[in-house]
Protein backbone atom coordinates (compact mmCIF):
# COMPACT_ATOMS: atom_id res chain seq x y z
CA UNK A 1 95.84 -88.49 223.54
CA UNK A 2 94.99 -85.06 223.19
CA UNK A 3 91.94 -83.63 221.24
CA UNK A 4 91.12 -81.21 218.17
CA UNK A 5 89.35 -78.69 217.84
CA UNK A 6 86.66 -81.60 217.31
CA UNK A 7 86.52 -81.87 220.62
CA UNK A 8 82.85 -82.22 221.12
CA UNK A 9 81.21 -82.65 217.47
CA UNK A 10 77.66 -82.31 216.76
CA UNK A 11 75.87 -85.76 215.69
CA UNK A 12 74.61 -85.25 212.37
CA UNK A 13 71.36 -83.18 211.43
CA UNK A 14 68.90 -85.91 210.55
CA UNK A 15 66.20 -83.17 209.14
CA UNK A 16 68.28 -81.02 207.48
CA UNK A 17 67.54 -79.77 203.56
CA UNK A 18 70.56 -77.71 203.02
CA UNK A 19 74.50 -79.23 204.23
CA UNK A 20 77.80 -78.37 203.34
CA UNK A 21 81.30 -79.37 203.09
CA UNK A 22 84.54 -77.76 203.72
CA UNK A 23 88.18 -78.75 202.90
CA UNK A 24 90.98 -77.12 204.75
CA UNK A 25 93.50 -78.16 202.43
CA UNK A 26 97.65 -77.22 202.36
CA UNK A 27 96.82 -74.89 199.31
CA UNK A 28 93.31 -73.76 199.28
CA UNK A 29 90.54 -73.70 201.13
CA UNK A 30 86.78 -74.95 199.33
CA UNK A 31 83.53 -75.14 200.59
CA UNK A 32 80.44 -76.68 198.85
CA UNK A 33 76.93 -76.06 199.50
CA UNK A 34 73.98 -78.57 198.24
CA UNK A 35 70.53 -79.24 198.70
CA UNK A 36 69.61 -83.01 199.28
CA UNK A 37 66.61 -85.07 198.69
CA UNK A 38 65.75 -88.72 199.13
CA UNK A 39 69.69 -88.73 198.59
CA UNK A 40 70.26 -86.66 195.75
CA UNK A 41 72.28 -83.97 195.53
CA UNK A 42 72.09 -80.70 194.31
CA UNK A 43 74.95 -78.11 194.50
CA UNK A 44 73.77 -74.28 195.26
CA UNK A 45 77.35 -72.57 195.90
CA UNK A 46 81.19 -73.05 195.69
CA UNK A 47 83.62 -70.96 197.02
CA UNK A 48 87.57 -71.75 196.80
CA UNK A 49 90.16 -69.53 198.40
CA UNK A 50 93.83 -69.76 197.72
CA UNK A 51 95.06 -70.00 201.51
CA UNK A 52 98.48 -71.48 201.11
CA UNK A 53 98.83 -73.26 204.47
CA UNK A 54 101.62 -74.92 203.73
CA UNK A 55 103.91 -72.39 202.53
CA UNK A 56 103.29 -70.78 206.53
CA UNK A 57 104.21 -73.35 208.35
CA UNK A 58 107.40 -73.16 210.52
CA UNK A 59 109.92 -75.91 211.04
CA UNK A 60 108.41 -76.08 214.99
CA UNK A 61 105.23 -77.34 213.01
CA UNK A 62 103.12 -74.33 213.97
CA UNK A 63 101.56 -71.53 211.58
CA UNK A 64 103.37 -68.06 210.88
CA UNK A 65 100.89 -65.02 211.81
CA UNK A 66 100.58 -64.54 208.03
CA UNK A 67 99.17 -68.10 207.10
CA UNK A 68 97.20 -67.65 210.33
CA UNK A 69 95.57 -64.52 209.51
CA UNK A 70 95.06 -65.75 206.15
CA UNK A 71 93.04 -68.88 207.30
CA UNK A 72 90.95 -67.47 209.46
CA UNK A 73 90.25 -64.56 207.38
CA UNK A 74 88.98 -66.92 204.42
CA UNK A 75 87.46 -69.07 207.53
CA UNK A 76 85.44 -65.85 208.91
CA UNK A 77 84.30 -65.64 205.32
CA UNK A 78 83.34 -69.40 205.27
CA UNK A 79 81.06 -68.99 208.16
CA UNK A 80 78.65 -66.02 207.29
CA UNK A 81 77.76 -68.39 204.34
CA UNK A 82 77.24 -71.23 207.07
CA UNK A 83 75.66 -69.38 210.26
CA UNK A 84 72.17 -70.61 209.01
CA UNK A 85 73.41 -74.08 209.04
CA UNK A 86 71.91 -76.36 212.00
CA UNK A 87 74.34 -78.21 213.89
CA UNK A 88 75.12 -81.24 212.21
CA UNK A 89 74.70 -79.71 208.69
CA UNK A 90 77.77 -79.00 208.04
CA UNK A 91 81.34 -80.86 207.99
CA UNK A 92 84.59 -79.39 207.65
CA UNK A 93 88.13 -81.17 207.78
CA UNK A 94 91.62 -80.67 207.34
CA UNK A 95 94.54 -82.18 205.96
CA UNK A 96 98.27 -82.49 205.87
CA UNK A 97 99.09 -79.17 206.47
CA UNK A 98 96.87 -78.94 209.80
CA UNK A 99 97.99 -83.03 210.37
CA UNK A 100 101.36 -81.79 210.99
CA UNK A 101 100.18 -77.93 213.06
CA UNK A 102 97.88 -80.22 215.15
CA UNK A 103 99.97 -79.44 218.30
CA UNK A 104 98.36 -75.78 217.53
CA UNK A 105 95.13 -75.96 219.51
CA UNK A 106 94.99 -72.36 219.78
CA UNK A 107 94.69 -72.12 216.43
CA UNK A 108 92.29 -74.84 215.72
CA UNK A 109 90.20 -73.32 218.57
CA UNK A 110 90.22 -70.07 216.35
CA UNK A 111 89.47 -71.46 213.19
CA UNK A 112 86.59 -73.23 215.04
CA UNK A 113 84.85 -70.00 216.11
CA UNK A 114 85.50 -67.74 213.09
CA UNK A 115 83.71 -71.43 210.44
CA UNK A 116 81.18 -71.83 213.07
CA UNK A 117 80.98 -75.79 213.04
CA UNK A 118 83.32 -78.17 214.80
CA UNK A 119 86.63 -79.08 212.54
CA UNK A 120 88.15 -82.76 211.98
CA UNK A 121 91.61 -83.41 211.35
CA UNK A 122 91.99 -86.27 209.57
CA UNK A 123 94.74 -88.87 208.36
CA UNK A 124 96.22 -89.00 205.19
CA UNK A 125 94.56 -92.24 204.44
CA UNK A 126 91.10 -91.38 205.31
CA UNK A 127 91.39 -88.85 203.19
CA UNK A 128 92.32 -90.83 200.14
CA UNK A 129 89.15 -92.68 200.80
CA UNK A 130 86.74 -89.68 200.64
CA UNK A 131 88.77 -88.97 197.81
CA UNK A 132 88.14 -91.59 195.94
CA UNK A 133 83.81 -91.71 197.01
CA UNK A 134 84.02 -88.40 195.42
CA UNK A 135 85.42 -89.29 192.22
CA UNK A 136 83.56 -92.20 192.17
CA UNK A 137 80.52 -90.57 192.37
CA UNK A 138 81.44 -87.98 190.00
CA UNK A 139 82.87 -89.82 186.65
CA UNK A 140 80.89 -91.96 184.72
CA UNK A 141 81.07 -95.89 185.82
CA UNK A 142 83.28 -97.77 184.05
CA UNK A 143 84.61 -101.26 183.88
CA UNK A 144 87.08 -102.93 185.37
CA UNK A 145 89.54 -101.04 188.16
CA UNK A 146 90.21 -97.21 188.22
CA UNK A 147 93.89 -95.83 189.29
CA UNK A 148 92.99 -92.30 191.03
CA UNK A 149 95.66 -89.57 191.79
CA UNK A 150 94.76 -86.54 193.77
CA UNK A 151 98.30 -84.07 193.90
CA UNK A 152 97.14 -81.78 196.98
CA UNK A 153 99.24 -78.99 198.77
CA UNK A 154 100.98 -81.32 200.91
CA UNK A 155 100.57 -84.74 200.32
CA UNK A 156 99.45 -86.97 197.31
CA UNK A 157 96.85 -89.68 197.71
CA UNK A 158 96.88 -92.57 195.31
CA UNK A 159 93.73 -94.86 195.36
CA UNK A 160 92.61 -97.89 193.20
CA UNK A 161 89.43 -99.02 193.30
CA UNK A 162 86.31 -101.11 191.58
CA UNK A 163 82.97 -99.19 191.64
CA UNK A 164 82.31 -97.49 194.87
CA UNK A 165 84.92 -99.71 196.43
CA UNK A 166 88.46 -98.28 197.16
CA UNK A 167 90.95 -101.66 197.30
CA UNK A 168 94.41 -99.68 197.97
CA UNK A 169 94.87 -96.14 199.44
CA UNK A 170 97.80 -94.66 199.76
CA UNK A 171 98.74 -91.19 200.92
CA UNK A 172 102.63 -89.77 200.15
CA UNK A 173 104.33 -87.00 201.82
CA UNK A 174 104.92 -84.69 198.93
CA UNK A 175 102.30 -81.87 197.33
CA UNK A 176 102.55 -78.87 194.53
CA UNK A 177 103.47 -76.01 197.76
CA UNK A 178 106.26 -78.55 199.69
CA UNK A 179 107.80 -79.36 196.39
CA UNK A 180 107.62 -75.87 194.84
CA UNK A 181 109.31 -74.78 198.26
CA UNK A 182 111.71 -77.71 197.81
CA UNK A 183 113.00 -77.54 194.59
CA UNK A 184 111.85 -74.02 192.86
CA UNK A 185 112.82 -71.65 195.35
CA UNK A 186 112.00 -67.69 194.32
CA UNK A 187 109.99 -69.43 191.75
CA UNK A 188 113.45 -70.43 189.73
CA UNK A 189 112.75 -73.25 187.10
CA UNK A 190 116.03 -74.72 186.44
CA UNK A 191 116.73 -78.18 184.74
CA UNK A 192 118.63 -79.61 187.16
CA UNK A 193 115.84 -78.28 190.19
CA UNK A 194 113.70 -80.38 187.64
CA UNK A 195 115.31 -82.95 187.62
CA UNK A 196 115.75 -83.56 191.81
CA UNK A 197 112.21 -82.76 192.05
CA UNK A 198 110.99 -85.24 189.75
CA UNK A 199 113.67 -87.58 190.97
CA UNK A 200 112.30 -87.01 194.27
CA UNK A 201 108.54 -87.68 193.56
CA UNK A 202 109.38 -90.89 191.85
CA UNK A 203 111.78 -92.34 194.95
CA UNK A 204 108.08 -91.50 196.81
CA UNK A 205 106.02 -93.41 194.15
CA UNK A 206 108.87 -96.32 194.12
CA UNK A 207 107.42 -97.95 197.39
CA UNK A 208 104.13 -98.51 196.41
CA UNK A 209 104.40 -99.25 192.50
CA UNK A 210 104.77 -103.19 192.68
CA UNK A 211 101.46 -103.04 195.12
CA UNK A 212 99.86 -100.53 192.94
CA UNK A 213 100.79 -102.12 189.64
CA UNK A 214 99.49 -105.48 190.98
CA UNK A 215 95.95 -104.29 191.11
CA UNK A 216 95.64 -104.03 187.49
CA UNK A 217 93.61 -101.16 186.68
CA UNK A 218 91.62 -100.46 183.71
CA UNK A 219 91.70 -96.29 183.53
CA UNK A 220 93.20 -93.81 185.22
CA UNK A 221 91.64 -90.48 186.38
CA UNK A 222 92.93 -87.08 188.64
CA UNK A 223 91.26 -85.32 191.19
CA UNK A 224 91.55 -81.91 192.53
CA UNK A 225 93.78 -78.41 191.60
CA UNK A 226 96.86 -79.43 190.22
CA UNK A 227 95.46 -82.09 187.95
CA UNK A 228 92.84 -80.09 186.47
CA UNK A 229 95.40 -76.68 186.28
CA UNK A 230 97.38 -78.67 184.07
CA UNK A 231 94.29 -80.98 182.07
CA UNK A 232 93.56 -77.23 181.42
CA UNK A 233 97.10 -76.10 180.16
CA UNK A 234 97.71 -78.86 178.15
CA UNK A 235 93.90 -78.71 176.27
CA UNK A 236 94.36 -75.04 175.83
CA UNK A 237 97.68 -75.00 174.18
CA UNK A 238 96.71 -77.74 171.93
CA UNK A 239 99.17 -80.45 173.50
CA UNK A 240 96.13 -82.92 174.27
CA UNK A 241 92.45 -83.36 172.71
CA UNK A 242 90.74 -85.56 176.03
CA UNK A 243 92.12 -85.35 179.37
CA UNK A 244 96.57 -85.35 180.38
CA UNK A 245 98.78 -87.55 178.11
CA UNK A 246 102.53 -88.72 178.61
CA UNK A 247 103.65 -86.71 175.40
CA UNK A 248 101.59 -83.21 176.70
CA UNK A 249 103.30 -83.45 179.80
CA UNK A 250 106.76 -83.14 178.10
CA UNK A 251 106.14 -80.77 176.32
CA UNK A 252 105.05 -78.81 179.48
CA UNK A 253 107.86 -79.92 181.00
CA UNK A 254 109.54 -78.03 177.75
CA UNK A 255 107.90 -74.97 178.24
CA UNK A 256 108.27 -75.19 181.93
CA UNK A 257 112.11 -75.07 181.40
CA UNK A 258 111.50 -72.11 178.87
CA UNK A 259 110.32 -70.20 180.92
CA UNK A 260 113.11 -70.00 183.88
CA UNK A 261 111.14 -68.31 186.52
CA UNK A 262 107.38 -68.86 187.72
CA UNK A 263 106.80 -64.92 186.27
CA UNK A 264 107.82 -65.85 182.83
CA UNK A 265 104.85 -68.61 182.75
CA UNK A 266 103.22 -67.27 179.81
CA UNK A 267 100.75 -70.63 179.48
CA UNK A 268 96.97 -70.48 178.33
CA UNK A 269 94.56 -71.83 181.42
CA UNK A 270 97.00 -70.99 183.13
CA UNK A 271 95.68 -68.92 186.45
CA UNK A 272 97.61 -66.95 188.49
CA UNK A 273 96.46 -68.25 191.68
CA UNK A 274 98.33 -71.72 190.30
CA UNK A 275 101.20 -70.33 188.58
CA UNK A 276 103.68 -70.50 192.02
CA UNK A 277 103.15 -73.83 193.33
CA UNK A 278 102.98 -75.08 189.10
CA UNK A 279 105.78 -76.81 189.04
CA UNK A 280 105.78 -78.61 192.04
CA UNK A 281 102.57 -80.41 191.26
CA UNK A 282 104.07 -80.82 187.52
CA UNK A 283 106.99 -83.03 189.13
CA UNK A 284 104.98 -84.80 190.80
CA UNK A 285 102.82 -85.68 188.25
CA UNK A 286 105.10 -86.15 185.64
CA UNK A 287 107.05 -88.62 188.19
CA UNK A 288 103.66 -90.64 188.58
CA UNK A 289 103.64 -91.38 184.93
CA UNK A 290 106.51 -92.44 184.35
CA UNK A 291 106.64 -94.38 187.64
CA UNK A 292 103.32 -96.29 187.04
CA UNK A 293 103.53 -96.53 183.08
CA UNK A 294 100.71 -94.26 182.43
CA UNK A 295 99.86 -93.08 178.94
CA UNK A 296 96.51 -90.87 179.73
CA UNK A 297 94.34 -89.52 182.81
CA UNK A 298 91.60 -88.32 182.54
CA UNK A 299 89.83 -85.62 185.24
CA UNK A 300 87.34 -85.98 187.23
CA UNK A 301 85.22 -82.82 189.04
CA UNK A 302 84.42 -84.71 192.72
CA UNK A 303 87.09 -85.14 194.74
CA UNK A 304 87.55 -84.70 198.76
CA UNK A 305 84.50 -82.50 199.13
CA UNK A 306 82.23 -84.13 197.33
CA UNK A 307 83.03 -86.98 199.28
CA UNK A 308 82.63 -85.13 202.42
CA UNK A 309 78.91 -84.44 201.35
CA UNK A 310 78.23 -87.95 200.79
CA UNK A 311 79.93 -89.56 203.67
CA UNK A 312 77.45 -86.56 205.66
CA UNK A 313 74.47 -87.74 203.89
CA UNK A 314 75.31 -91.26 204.65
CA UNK A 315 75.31 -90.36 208.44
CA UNK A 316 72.02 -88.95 208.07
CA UNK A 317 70.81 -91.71 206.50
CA UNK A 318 72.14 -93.87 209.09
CA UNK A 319 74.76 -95.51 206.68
CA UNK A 320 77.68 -94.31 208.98
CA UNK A 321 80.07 -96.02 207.60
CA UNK A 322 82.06 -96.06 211.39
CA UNK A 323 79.23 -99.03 211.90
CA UNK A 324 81.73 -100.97 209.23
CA UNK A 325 84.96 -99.95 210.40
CA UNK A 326 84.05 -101.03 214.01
CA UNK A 327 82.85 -104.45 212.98
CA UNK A 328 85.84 -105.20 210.95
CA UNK A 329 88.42 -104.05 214.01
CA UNK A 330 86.28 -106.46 216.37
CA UNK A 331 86.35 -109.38 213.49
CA UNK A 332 90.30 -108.75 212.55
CA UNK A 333 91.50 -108.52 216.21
CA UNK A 334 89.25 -111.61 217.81
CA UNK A 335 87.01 -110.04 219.84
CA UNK A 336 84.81 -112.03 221.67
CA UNK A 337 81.29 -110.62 220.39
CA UNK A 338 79.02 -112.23 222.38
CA UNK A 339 80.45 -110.93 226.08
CA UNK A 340 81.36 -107.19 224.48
CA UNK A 341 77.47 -107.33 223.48
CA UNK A 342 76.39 -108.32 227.18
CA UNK A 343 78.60 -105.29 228.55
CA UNK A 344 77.23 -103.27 225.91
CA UNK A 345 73.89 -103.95 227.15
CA UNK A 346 74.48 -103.81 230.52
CA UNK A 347 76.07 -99.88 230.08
CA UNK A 348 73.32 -98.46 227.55
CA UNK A 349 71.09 -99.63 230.15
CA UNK A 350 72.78 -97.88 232.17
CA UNK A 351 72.74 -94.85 230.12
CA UNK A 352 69.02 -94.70 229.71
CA UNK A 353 68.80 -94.39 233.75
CA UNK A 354 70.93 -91.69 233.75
CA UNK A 355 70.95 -89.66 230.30
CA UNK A 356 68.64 -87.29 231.76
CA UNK A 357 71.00 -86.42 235.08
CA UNK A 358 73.90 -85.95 233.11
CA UNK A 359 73.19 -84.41 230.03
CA UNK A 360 73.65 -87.67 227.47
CA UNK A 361 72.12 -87.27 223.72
CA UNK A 362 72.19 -89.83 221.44
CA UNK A 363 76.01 -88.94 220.19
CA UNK A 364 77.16 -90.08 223.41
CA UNK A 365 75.26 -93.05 223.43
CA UNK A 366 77.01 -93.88 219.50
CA UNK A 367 80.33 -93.48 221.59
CA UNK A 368 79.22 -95.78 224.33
CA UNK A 369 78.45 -98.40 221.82
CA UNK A 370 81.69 -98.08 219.91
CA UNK A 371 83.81 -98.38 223.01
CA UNK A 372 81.57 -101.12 224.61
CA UNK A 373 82.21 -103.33 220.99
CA UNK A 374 86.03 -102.44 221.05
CA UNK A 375 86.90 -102.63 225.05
CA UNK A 376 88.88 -105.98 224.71
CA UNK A 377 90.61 -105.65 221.37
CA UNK A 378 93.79 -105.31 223.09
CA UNK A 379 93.72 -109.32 224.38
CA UNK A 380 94.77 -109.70 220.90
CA UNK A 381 98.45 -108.60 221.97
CA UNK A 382 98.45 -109.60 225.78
CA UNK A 383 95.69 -109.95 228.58
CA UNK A 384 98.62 -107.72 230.76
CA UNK A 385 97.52 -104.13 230.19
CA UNK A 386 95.23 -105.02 227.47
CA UNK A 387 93.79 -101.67 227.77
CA UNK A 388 96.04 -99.72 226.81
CA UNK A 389 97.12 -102.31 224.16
CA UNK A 390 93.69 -102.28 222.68
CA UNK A 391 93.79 -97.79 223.26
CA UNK A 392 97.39 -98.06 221.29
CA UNK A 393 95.35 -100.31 218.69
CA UNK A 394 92.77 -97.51 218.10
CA UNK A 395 95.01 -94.74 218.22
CA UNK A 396 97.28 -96.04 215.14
CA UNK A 397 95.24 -97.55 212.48
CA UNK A 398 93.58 -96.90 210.05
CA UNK A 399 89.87 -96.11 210.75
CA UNK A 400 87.54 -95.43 207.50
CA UNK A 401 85.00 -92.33 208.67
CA UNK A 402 86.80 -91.69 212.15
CA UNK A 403 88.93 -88.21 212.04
CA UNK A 404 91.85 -88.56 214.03
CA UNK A 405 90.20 -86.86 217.00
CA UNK A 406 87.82 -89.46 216.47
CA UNK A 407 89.78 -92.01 217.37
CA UNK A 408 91.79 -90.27 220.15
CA UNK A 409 87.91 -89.93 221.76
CA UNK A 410 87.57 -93.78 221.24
CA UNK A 411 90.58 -94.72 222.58
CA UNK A 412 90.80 -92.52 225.46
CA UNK A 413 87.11 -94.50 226.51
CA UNK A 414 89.05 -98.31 225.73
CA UNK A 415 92.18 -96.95 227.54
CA UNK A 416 90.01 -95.89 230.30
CA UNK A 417 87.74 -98.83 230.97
CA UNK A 418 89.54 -100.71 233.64
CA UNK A 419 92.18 -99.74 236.11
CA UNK A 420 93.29 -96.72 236.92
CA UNK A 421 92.57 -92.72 235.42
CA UNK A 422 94.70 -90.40 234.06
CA UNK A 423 93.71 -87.09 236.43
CA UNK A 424 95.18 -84.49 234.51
CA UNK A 425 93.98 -86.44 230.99
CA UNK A 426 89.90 -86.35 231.89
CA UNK A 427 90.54 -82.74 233.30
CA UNK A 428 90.80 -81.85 229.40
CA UNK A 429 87.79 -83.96 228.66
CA UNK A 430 84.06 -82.60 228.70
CA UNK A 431 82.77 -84.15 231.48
CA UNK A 432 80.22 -86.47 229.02
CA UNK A 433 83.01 -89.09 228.42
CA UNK A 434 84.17 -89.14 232.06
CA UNK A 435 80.30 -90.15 232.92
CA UNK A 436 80.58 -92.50 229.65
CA UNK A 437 83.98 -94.28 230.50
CA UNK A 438 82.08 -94.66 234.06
CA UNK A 439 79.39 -96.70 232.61
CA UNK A 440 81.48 -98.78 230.47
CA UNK A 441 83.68 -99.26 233.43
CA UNK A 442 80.56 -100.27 235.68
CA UNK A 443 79.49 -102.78 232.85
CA UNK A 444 82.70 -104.45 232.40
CA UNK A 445 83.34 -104.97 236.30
CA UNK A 446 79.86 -106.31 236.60
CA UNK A 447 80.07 -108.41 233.92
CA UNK A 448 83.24 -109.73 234.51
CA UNK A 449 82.35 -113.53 235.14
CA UNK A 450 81.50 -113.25 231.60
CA UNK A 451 77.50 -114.42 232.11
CA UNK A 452 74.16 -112.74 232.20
CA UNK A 453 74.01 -113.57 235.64
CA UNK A 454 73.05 -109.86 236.83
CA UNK A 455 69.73 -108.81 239.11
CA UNK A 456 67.09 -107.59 236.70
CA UNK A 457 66.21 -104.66 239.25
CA UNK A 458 69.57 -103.14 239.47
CA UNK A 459 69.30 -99.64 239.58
CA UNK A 460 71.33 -96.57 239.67
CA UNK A 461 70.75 -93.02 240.62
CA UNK A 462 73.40 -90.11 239.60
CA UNK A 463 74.49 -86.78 240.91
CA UNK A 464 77.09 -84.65 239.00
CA UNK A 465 79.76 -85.61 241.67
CA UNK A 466 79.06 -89.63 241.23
CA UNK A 467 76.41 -92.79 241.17
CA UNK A 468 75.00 -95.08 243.54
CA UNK A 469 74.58 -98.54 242.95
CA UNK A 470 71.78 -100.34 244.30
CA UNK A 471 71.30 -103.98 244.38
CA UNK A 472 68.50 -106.46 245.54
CA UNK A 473 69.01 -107.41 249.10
CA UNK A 474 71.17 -110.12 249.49
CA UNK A 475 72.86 -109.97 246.57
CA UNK A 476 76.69 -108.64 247.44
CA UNK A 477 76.90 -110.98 250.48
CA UNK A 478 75.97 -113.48 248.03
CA UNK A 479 79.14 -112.49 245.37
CA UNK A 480 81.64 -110.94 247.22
CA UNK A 481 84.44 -110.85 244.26
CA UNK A 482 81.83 -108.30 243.05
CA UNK A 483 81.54 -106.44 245.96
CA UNK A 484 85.77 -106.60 246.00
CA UNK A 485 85.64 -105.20 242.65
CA UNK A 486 82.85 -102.38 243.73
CA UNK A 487 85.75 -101.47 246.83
CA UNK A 488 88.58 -101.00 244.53
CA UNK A 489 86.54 -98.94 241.64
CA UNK A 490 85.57 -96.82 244.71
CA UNK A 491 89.64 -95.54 245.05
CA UNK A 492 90.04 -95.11 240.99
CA UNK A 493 86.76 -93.05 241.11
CA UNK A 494 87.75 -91.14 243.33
CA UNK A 495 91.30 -89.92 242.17
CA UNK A 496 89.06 -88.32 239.60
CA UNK A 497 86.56 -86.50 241.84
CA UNK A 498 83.72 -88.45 240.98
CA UNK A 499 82.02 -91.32 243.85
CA UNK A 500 80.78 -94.09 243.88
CA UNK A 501 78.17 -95.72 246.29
CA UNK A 502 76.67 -99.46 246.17
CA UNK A 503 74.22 -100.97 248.72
């Protein structure tokens, strides 16, 4: 389970005035500055840059020099606006585009030290839920359910929701570069390219329309570049008075046609940093409607970004929505709560013996906890290898607030709680979760009759090579399955380099 270029975050900064977001999308890059107080926000600066990730990546999944270059360029540009920013202060993420170049750790090491701040990669579903806080946030409240589309560079989130709560999220493999690429090669707009394309988009949106249409929503509203190129089009030319209708998309679909060739565009709101990758978004949009029976979307101006900011101010507020997402895993997969709090106790005690040996802030504490409430959720499948089940488990669903490196991190710690370590998989590792997974191990093994029958003057004492146990006198001779169990963590320790000493 290999890391991004996440690989050691910063824990969020609890005091600070100014944060930012920044979205590494598969067309463009944005970042958004705001001030924040008692929760509010106030936005000081915007910058977008017209990257085009996806149009650079290769068919071996990695990034041509050009798209590269481009990136970190914009990236370099990025980060003089955020070398103030305290760590913590700032959150940055990527999407499809880097999803599918995530076997690139060079790069994502690059991009890492030209922003300035750690970067996320994260899952197309996770990203139709900040998505969808961000429009939330951003439109006025209305009634009833809300349909939300966001049409980005490489994929295409669809989201309904009531309030602040999303109830469906859904993220397709299609966006305005791939299907420009696809169907309007050299920027050629023919009828029958118009036709696959939109053919296309709708055999994407067939899947999910009986779910979708299920939910019953009340409005409909669009998020992000292509959505708001064309709400801009469409108002310009006079095709639409509020927002995108059925009828102003055929006649863009018209004029489209017209036109022949991307150059020919001759469109008003039309900008030229849009015009290539037009038509892809179009199809896609224009498949959507007619897919979902929709007669009129409006726009709204938050989308992934803005939901960034507030999922960052939530942190600092300590409204981390991970806290949810954990309980919910434990609740849906049976975990038995009561003994995964006595080993959580039992290894934060731990940790506040030894924090100050090894270097452990609070982040790695949050960690800790997290793996300590999830270390059995594998018995749900089979008590044989349930570690591993329960690291599988983490690995492949879906996680609201946890990047993708996220929950590698968490279940690297529930894959290595018991039995034996991957060597060459904690060589990659900063040595923090090695020390981590050691406590949680320690906890679980001691804990493994499942009571609070423990010695209230254990004590431990750490070196950076290993720990010593130390227990009242007496008390091994007096439970030797522990002492058995102390023996054989002894070898696994030590395939690792670290040791481990009990009297």
């Amino acid at each position: 389970m290999p890391f991004e270029a996440e690989q050691n975050p910063s824990a969020p900064a609890a005091e600070a005035d100014t944060i930012a977001a920044v979205d590494l999308g598969s067309n463009s890059f944005h970042m958004i500055v705001a001030s924040q107080d008692n929760g509010q926000l106030k936005v000081l600066d915007r910058l977008r840059e017209p990257v085009r990730l996806a149009a650079g990546l290769t068919p071996e999944h990695r990034l041509s020099d050009e798209a590269r270059a481009r990136a970190l360029a914009c990236l370099e540009r990025f980060g003089q606006r955020l070398r103030e920013f305290p760590s913590g202060a700032v959150r940055a993420v990527g999407t499809n585009t880097l999803r599918r170049a995530n076997r690139d750790g060079a790069f994502l090491e690059q991009a890492r030290q030209a922003l300035g701040h750690p970067i996320e990669i994260i899952s197309g579903v996770e990203e139709a839920r900040l998505i969808y806080q961000g429009v939330s946030h951003s439109v006025a409240a209305e009634p009833g359910r809300r349909l939300v589309l966001d049409i980005g560079g490489g994929s295409t989130e669809l989201i309904v929701g009531e309030g602040f709560l999303p109830l469906y999220m859904e993220s397709l493999y299609m966006g305005c570069v791939s299907m420009s690429q696809r169907f309007f090669p050299d920027g050629e707009i023919t009828k029958e390219g118009m036709r696959r394309a939109v053919l296309a988009a709708q055999l994407e949106f067939r899947p999910v329309r009986a779910r979708i249409r299920s939910l019953s929503w009340q409005s409909e509203t669009g998020a992000s570049g292509t959505i708001k190129a064309i709400r801009e089009i469409v108002i310009n030319e006079g095709w639409s008075e509020q927002g995108i209708t059925y009828q102003a998309l055929k006649r863009l679909r018209k004029a489209l046609l017209a036109a022949g060739h991307v150059d020919r565009l001759n469109l008003k709101g039309l900008s030229d940093e849009r015009r290539p990758v037009l038509a892809g978004g179009f199809a896609i949009l224009f498949a959507a409607f007619e897919v979902l029976k929709m007669k009129r979307m409006n726009v709204s101006t938050g989308a992934l970004r803005e939901g960034l900011m507030l999922d960052l101010l939530g942190r600092m507020r300590h409204e981390d929505i991970r806290e949810a997402t954990i309980a919910a895993m434990a609740q849906r997969y049976q975990v038995d709560t009561e003994h995964a709090q006595r080993v959580e106790q039992l290894a934060l005690a731990f940790f506040e013996q030894v924090r100050g040996c090894w270097g452990l802030n609070e982040q790695w504490q949050q960690w800790l906890h997290w793996a300590a409430c999830l270390h059995e959720v594998g018995l749900i499948i089979a008590h044989s290898q349930y570690h591993k089940h329960g690291a599988y488990l983490i690995q492949h669903s879906d996680m609201a607030g946890f990047s993708l490196g996220e929950q590698a991190r968490l279940a690297s710690l529930v894959r290595g709680h018991r039995r034996k370590l991957n060597k060459e998989l904690w060589k990659s590792q900063p040595p923090q979760m090695l020390y981590i997974t050691l406590l949680l191990r320690l906890a679980v093994l001691l804990q493994r009759g499942r009571s609070d029958r423990l010695p209230a003057d254990l004590a431990l004492v750490c070196a950076p090579e290993g720990i010593s146990l130390q227990f009242p006198s007496g008390w091994l001779e007096a439970h030797p399955l522990t002492r058995a169990g102390l023996e054989e963590e002894q070898n696994y320790l030590a395939a690792v380099g670290l040791r481990l000493d009990f009297t």
